[in-house]
Protein backbone atom coordinates (compact mmCIF):
# COMPACT_ATOMS: atom_id res chain seq x y z
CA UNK A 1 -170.51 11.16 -44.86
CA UNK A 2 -173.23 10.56 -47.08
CA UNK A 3 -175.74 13.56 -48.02
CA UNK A 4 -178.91 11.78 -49.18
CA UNK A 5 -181.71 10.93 -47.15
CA UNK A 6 -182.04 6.88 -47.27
CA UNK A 7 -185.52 6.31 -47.29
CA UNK A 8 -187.01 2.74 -45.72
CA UNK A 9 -188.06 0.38 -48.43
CA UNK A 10 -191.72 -0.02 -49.38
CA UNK A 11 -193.49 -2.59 -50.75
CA UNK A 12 -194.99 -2.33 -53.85
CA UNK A 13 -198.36 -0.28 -54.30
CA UNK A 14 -200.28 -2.86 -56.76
CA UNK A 15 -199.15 -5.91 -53.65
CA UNK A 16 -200.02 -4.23 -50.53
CA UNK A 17 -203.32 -3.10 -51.43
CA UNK A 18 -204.65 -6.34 -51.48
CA UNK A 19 -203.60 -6.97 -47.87
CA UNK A 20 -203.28 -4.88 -44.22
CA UNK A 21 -199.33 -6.24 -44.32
CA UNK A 22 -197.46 -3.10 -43.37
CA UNK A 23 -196.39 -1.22 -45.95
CA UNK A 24 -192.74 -0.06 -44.72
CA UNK A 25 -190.32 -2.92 -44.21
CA UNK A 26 -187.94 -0.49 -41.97
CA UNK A 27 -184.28 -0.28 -41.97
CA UNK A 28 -182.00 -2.75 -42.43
CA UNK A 29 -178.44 -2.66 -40.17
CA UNK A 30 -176.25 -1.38 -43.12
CA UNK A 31 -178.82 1.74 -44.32
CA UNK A 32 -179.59 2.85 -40.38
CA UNK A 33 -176.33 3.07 -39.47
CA UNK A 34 -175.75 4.45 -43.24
CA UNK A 35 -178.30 7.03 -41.91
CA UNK A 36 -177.27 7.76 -38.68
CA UNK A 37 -173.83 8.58 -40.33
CA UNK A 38 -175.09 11.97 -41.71
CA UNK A 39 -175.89 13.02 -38.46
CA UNK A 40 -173.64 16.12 -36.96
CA UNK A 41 -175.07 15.13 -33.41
CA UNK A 42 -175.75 19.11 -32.73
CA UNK A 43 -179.03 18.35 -30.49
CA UNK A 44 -181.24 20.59 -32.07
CA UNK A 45 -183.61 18.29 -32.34
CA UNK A 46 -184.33 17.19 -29.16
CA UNK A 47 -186.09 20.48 -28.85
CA UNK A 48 -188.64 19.29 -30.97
CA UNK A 49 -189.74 16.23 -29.22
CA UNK A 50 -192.61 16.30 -26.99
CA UNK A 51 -191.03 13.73 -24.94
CA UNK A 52 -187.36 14.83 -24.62
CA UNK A 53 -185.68 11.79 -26.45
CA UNK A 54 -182.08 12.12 -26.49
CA UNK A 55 -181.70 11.87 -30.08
CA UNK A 56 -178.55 12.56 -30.17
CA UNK A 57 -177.58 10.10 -28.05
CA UNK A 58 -179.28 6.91 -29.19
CA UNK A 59 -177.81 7.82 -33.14
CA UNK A 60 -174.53 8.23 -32.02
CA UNK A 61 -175.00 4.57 -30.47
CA UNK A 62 -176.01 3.59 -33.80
CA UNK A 63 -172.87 5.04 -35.57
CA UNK A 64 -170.74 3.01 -33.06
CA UNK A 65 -173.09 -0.37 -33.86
CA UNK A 66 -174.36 -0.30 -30.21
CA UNK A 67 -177.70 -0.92 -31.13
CA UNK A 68 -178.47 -2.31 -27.54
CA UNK A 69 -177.36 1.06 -26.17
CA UNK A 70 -179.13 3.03 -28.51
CA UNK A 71 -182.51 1.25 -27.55
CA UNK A 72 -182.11 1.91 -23.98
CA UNK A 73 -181.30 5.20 -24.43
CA UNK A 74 -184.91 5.81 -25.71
CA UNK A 75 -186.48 4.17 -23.30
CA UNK A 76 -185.51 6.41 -20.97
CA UNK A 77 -188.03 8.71 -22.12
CA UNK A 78 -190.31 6.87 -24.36
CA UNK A 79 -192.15 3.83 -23.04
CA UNK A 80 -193.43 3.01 -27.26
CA UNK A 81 -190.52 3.61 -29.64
CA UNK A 82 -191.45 0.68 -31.76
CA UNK A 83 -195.01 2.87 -31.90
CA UNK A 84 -193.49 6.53 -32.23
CA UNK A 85 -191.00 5.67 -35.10
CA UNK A 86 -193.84 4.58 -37.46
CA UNK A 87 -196.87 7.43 -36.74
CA UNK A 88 -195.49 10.25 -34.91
CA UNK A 89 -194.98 13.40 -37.34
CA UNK A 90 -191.38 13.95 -37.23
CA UNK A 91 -191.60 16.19 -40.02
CA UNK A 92 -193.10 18.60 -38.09
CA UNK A 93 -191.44 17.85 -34.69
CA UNK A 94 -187.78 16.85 -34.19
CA UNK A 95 -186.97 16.46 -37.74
CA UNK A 96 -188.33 20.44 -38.31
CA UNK A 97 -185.21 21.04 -35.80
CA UNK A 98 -182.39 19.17 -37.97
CA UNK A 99 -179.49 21.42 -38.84
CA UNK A 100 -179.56 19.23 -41.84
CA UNK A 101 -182.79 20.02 -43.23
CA UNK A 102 -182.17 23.85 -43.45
CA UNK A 103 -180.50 23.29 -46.74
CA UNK A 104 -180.85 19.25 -48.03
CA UNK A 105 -182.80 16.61 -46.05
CA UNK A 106 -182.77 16.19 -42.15
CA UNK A 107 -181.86 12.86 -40.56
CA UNK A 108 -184.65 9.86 -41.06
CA UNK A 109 -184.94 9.66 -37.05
CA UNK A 110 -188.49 8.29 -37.50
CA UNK A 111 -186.79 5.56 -39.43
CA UNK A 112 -183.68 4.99 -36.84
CA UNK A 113 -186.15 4.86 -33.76
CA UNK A 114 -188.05 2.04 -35.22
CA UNK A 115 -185.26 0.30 -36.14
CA UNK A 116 -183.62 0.24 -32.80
CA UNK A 117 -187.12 -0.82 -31.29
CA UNK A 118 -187.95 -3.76 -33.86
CA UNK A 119 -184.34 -4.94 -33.50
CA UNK A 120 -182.44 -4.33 -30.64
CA UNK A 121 -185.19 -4.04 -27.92
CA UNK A 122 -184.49 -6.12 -24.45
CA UNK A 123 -187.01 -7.08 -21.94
CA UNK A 124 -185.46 -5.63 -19.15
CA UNK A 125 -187.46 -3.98 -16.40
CA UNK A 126 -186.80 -1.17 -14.50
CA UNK A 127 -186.19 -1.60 -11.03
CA UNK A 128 -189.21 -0.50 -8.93
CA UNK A 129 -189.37 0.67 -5.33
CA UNK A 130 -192.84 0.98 -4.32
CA UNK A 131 -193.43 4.30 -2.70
CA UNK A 132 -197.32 2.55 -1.25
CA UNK A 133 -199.42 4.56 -3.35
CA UNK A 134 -202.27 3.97 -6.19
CA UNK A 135 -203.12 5.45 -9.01
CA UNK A 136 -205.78 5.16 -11.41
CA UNK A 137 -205.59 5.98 -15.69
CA UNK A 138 -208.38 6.02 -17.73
CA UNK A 139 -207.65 5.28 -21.09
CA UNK A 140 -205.34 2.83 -22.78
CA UNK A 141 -204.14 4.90 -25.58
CA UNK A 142 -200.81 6.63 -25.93
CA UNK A 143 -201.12 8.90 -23.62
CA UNK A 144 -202.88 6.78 -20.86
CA UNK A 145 -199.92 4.02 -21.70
CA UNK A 146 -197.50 6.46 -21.15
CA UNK A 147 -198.52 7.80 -17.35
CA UNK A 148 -199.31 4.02 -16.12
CA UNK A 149 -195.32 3.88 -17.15
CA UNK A 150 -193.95 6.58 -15.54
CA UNK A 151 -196.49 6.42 -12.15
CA UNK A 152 -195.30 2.81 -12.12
CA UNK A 153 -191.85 3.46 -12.23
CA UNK A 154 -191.84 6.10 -9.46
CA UNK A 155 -193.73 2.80 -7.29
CA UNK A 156 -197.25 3.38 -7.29
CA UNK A 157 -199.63 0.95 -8.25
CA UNK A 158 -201.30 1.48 -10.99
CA UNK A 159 -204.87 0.57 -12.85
CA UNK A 160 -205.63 1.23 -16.34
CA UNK A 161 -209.00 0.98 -17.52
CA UNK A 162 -210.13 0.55 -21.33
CA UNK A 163 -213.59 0.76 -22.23
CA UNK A 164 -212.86 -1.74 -25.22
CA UNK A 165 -212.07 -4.56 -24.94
CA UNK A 166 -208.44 -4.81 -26.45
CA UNK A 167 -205.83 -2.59 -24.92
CA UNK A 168 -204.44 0.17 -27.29
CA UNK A 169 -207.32 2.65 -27.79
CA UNK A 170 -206.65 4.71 -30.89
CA UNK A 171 -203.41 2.69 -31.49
CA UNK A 172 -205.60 -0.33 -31.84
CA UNK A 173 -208.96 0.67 -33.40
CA UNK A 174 -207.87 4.17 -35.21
CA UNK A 175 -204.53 3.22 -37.39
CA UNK A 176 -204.75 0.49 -39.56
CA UNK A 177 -202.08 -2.71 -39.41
CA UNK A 178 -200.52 -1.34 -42.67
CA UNK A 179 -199.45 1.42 -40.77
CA UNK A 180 -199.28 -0.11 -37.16
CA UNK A 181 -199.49 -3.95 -36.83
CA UNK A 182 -201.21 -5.32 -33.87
CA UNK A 183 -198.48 -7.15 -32.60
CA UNK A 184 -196.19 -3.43 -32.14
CA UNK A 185 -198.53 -2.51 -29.77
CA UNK A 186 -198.80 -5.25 -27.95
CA UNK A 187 -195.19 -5.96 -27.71
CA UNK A 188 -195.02 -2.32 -26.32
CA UNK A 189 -198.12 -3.12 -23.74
CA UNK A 190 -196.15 -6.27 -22.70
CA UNK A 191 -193.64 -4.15 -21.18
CA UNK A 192 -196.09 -2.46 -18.58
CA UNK A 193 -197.76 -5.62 -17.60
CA UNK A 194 -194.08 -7.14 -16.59
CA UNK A 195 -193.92 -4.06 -14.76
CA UNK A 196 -197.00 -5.03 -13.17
CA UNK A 197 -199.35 -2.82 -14.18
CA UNK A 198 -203.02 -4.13 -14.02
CA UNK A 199 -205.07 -3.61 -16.92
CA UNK A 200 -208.81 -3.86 -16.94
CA UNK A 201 -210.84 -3.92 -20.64
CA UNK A 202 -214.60 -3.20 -21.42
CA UNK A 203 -214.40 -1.24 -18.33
CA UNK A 204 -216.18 1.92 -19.16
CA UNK A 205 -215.55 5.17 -16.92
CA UNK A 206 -218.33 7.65 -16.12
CA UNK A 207 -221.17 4.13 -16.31
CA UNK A 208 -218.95 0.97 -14.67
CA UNK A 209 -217.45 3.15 -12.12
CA UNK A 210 -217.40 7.11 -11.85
CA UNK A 211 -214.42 9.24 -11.14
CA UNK A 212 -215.53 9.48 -7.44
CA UNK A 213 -215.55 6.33 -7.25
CA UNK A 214 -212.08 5.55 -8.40
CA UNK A 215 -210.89 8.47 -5.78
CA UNK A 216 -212.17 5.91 -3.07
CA UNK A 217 -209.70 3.41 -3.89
CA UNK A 218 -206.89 5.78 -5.58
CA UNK A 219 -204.65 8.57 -4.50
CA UNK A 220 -204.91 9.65 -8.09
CA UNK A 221 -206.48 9.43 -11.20
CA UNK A 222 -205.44 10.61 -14.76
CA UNK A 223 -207.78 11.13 -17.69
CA UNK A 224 -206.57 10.21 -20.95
CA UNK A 225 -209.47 9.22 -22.89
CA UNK A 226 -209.02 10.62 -26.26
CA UNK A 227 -211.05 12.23 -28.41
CA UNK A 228 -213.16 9.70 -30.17
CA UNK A 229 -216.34 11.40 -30.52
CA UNK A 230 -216.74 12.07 -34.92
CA UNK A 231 -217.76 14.93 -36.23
CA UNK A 232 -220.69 15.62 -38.29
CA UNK A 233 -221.31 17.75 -41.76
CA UNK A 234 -224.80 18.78 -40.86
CA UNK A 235 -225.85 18.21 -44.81
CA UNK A 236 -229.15 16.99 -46.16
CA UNK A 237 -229.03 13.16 -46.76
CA UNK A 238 -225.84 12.73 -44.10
CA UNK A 239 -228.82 9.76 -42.36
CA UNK A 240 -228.66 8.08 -45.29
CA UNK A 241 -228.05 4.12 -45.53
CA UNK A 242 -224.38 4.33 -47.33
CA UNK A 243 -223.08 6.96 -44.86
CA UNK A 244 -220.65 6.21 -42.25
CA UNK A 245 -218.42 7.94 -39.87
CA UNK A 246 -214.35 6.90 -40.19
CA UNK A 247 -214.17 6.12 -36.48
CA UNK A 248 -217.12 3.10 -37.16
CA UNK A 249 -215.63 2.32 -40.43
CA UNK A 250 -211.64 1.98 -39.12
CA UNK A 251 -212.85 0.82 -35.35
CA UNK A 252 -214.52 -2.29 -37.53
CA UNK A 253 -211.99 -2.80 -39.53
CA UNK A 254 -208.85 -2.44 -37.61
CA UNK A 255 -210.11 -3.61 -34.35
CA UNK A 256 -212.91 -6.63 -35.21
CA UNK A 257 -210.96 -7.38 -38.47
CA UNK A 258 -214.23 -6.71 -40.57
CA UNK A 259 -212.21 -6.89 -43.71
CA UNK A 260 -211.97 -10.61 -43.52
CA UNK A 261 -215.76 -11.16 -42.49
CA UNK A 262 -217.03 -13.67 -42.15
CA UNK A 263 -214.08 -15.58 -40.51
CA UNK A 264 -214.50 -12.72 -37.82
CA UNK A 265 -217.91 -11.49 -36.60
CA UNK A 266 -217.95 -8.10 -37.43
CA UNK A 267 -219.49 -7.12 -40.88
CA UNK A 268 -218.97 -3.64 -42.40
CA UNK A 269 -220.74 -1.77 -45.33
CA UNK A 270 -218.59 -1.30 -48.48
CA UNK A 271 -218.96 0.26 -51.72
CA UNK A 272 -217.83 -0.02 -55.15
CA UNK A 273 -217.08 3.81 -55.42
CA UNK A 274 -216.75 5.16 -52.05
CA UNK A 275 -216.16 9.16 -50.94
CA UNK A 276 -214.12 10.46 -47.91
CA UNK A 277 -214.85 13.84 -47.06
CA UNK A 278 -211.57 15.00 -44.97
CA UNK A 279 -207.79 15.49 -45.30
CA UNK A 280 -206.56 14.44 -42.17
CA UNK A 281 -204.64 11.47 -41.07
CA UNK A 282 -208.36 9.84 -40.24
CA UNK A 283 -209.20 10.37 -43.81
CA UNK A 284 -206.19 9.34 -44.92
CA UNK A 285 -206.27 5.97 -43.07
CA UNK A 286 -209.88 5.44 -44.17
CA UNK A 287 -209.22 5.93 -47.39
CA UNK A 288 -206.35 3.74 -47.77
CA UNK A 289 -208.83 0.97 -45.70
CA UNK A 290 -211.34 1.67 -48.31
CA UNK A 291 -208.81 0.78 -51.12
CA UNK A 292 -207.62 -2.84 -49.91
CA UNK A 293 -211.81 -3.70 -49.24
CA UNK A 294 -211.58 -3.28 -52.89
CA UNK A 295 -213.51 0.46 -53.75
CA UNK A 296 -212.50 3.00 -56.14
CA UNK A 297 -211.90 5.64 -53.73
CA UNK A 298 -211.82 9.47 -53.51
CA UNK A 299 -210.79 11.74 -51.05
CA UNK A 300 -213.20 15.09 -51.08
CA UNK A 301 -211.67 17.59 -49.22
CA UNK A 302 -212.69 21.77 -49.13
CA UNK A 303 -209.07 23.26 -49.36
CA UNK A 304 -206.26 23.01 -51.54
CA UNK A 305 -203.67 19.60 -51.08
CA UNK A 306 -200.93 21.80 -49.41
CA UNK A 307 -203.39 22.47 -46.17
CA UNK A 308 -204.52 18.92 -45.53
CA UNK A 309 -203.14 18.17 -42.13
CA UNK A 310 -202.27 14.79 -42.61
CA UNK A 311 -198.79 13.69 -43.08
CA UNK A 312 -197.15 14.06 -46.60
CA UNK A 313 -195.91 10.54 -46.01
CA UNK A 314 -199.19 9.19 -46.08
CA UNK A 315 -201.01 11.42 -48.56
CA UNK A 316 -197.82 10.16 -51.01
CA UNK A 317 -198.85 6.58 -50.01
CA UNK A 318 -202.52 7.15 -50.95
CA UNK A 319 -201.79 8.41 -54.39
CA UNK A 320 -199.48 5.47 -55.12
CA UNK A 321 -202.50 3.28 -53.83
CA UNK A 322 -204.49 4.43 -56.86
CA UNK A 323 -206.58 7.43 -54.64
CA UNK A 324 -207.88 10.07 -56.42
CA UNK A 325 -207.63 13.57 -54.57
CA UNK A 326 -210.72 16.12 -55.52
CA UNK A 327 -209.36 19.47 -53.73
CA UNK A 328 -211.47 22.55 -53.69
CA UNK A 329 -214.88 20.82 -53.38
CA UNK A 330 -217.15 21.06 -50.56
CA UNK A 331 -219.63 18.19 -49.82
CA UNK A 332 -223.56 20.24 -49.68
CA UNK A 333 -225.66 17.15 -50.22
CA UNK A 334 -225.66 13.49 -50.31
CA UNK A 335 -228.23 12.10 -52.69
CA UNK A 336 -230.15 8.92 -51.66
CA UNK A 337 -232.58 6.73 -53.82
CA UNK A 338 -235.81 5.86 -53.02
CA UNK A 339 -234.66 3.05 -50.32
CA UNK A 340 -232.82 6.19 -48.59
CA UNK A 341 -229.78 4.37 -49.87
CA UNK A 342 -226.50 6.52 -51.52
CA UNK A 343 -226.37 7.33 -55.10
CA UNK A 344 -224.22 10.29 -54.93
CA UNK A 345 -222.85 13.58 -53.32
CA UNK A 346 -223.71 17.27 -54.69
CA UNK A 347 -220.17 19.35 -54.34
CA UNK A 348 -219.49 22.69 -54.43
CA UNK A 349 -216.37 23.86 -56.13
CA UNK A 350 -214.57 26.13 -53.64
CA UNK A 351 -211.89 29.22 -54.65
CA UNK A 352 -208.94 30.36 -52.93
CA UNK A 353 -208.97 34.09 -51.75
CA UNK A 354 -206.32 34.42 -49.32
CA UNK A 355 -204.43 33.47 -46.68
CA UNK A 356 -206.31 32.54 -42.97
CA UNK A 357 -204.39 33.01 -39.85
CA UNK A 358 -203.22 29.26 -39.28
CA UNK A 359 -201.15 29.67 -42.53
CA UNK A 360 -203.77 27.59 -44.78
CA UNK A 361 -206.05 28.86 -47.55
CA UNK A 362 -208.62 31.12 -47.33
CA UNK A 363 -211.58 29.85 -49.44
CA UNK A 364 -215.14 30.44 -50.72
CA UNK A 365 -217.22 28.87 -52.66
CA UNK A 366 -217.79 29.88 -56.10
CA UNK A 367 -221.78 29.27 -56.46
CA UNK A 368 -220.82 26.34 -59.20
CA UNK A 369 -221.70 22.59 -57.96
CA UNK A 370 -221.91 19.35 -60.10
CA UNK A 371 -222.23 15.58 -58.82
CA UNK A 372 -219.73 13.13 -57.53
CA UNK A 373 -220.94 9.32 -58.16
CA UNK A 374 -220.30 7.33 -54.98
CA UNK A 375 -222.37 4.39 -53.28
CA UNK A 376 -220.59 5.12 -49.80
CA UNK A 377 -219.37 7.89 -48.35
CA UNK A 378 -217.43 8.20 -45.28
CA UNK A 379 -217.26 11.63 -43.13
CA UNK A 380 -213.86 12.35 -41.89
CA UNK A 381 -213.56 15.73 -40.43
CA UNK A 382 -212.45 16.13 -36.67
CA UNK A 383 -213.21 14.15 -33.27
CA UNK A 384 -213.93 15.71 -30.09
CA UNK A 385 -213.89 14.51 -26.25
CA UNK A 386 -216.88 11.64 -25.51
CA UNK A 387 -219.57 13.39 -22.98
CA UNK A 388 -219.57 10.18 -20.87
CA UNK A 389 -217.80 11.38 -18.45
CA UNK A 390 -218.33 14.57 -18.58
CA UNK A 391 -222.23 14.02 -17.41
CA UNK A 392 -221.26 11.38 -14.67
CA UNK A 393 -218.58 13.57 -12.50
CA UNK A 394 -218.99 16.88 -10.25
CA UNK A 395 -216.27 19.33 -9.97
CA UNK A 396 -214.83 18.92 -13.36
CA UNK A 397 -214.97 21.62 -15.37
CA UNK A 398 -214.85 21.61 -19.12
CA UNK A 399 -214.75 24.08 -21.75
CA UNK A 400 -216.97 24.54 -24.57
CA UNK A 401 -215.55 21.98 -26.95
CA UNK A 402 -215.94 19.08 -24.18
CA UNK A 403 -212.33 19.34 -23.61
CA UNK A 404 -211.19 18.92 -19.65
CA UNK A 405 -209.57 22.55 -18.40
CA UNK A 406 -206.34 22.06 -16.77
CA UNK A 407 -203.71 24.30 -15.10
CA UNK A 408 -199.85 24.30 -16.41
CA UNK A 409 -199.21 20.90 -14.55
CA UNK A 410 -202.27 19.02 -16.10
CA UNK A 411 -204.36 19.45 -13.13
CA UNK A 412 -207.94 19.13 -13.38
CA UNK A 413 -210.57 21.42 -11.27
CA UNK A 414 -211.54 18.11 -9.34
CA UNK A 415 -209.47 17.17 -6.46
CA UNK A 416 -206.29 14.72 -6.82
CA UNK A 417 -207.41 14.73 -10.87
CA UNK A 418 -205.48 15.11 -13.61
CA UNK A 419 -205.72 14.75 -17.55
CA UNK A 420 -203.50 14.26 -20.29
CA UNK A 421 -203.50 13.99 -24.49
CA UNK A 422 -206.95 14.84 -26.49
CA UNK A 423 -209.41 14.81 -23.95
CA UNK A 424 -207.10 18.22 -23.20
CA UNK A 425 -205.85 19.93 -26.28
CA UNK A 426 -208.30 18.15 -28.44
CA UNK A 427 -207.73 15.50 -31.68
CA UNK A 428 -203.75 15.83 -32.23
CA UNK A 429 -200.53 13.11 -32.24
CA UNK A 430 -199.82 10.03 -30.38
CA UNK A 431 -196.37 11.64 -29.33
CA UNK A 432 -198.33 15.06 -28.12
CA UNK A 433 -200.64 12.74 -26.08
CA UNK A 434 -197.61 11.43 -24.27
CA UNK A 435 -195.81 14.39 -23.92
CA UNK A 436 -198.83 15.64 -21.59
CA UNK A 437 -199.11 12.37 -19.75
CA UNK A 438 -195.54 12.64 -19.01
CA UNK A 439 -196.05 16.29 -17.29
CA UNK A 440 -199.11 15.10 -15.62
CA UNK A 441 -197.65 12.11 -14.47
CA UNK A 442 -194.40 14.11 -13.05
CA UNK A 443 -196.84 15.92 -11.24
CA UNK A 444 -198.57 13.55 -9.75
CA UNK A 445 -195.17 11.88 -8.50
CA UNK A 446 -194.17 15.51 -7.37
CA UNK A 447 -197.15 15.58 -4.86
CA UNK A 448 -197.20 12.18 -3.57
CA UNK A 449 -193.43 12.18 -3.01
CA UNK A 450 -192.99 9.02 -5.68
């Protein structure tokens, strides 16, 4: 039994940044089951999955070579594997669980799960016994993907609507193709239209139709919309012409393929030295996007590397890309010329002084500022829930971040309404999303007698 890691093979820093090719090229047969060899098969980790995979299971069906097994056995639970094994945090989820990593490195299952779904996966379809009731999702994200597969397989019919118009929502026009290629997704979506799921795009909720108005033709209806709306810094010169928010920047990019304008439509502003104020996975994603439209880019963010809540996969990524990380500074003013246009961002350097209750730095700002040269700079620093719906529906309630208020089964205030993913718990994972949409949707099945 080996005892080192094997880590997927990447391509080469100075290649992919000139392209949106993905950057891992996954497992190959010999280093996942190589991989799946370490494994003690103790379960532990399954406690650490939002939507009860049975890890165990599907590696030891990689061990014996029955890939084909191993596959179904996620399916089981997970309608997007191929999805889930390239962005969900494992790190911080099932792999936090692994025996294994309590003294040396826990198992890649990240790694095996794509490789299972990229390889092995079969078109089969779940037998379906329709139980003569409807059900409407909003939302064609993770989460919204995930309830319009488990409603359907308990026999209701089921309508997802997608204000865009490609399916995918933040799988599609929030993670980039180097990360998750188009194609993943829509192999994934396939599935669910086979099922016979109907899918309806540029359909927006809350204007097209209201939530009453889906009751009329639904038994049910499940919000999963996300939590698209981009935060703000509140700074002088944040309306400046150079300034953009990283949901406009990635939804042009990764969704209207702006980066190869003007063979597509879309057009976006770049820069030769551009600024992204964040340390999430949004920043991180922008940043990265930033670096193959050719910019020098830097990644401006208040606290110290350690407390940046994106993924230390793709923070490593980033660096090898050639991004330069400015920790401790604190965006206070972005300077604009005498067209209004950027010339560059006033930062505050920030000190640590303790540790805050969520673990990460304490910090304050030391008084001493100096000035960051950038053309563009690009504000990554949280999403909350869209309002749209929230001003078109009665009955709903919402708390004070825009978020929908639920009880433990995902029930809304509103009659026969449920919600599920970031329009609940606010900006978080794909896999978290579906976790939620599975409870909601068990609960919906639970009352209709799916």
């Amino acid at each position: 039994m080996s005892s080192g890691r094997i880590t997927p093979r990447m391509r080469p820093a100075k290649e992919r940044i000139c392209d949106f090719e993905e950057v891992s090229l996954g497992y190959t047969e010999e280093e996942a089951v190589a991989e799946a060899s370490r494994c003690l098969l103790c379960g532990a980790c399954v406690k650490g999955c939002p939507v009860g995979i049975d890890i165990p299971g599907f590696i030891k069906a990689i061990q014996e070579k029955d890939f084909k097994r191993g596959y179904q056995i996620i399916k089981k639970n997970n309608l997007l594997p191929a999805i889930c094994g390239r962005v969900c945090p494992q790190e911080t989820q099932c792999e936090a669980m692994c025996i294994l990593g309590k003294k040396g490195d826990p198992i890649n299952i990240g790694a095996l799960e794509r490789f299972l779904a990229d390889h092995y996966a079969d078109e089969s379809i779940p037998r379906i016994n329709e139980n003569g009731h409807k059900a409407a999702v909003v939302g064609s994200g993770p989460g919204g993907l995930t309830a319009a597969f488990e409603l359907r397989r308990a026999g209701f019919q089921v309508t997802v609507y997608e204000a865009l118009h490609e399916l995918g929502g933040v799988l599609k026009y929030g993670i980039p193709g180097f990360r998750l290629p188009d194609d993943v997704v829509d192999r994934e979506i396939e599935t669910l239209k086979k099922m016979g799921v109907e899918f309806l795009t540029s359909f927006l909720i809350g204007k097209t139709l209201t939530i009453d108005e889906l009751l009329q033709k639904n038994d049910a209806v499940l919000i999963a919309t996300g939590a698209g709306l981009p935060g703000y810094l509140g700074i002088p010169g944040e309306n400046g012409i150079g300034v953009l928010l990283a949901n406009e920047l990635l939804t042009r990019v990764n969704l209207m393929k702006a980066y190869d304008f003007p063979r597509y439509d879309t057009p976006v502003i770049s820069g030769k030295k551009i600024v992204v104020i964040g340390g999430g996975n949004v920043a991180m994603d922008t940043a990265r996007v930033s670096r193959r439209m050719g910019a020098d880019v830097v990644i401006c963010y208040r606290r110290e590397e350690k407390d940046m809540p994106a993924r230390l996969e793709e923070r490593h990524h980033a660096k090898e890309e050639g991004i330069d990380f400015q920790v401790l500074t604190n965006p206070v003013e972005i300077l604009l010329n005498d067209e209004g246009r950027v010339r560059g961002m006033v930062v505050e350097r920030m000190k640590i002084t303790g540790v805050a209750d969520d673990g990460r730095s304490r910090i304050a700002s030391t008084k001493e500022t100096f000035e960051m040269e950038t053309d563009l700079v690009v504000e990554a620093i949280g999403q909350s829930p869209n309002k749209i719906i929230r001003e078109n529906v009665e009955k709903l309630e919402f708390d004070k971040k825009g978020r929908i208020v639920v009880d433990e089964n995902l029930k809304t205030t509103k009659d026969n309404v449920w919600a599920a993913g970031d329009i609940v718990s606010g900006a978080a994972t794909v896999i978290l999303a579906m976790g939620e949409a599975k409870e909601a949707a068990r609960a919906i099945v639970e009352k209709f007698g799916g």
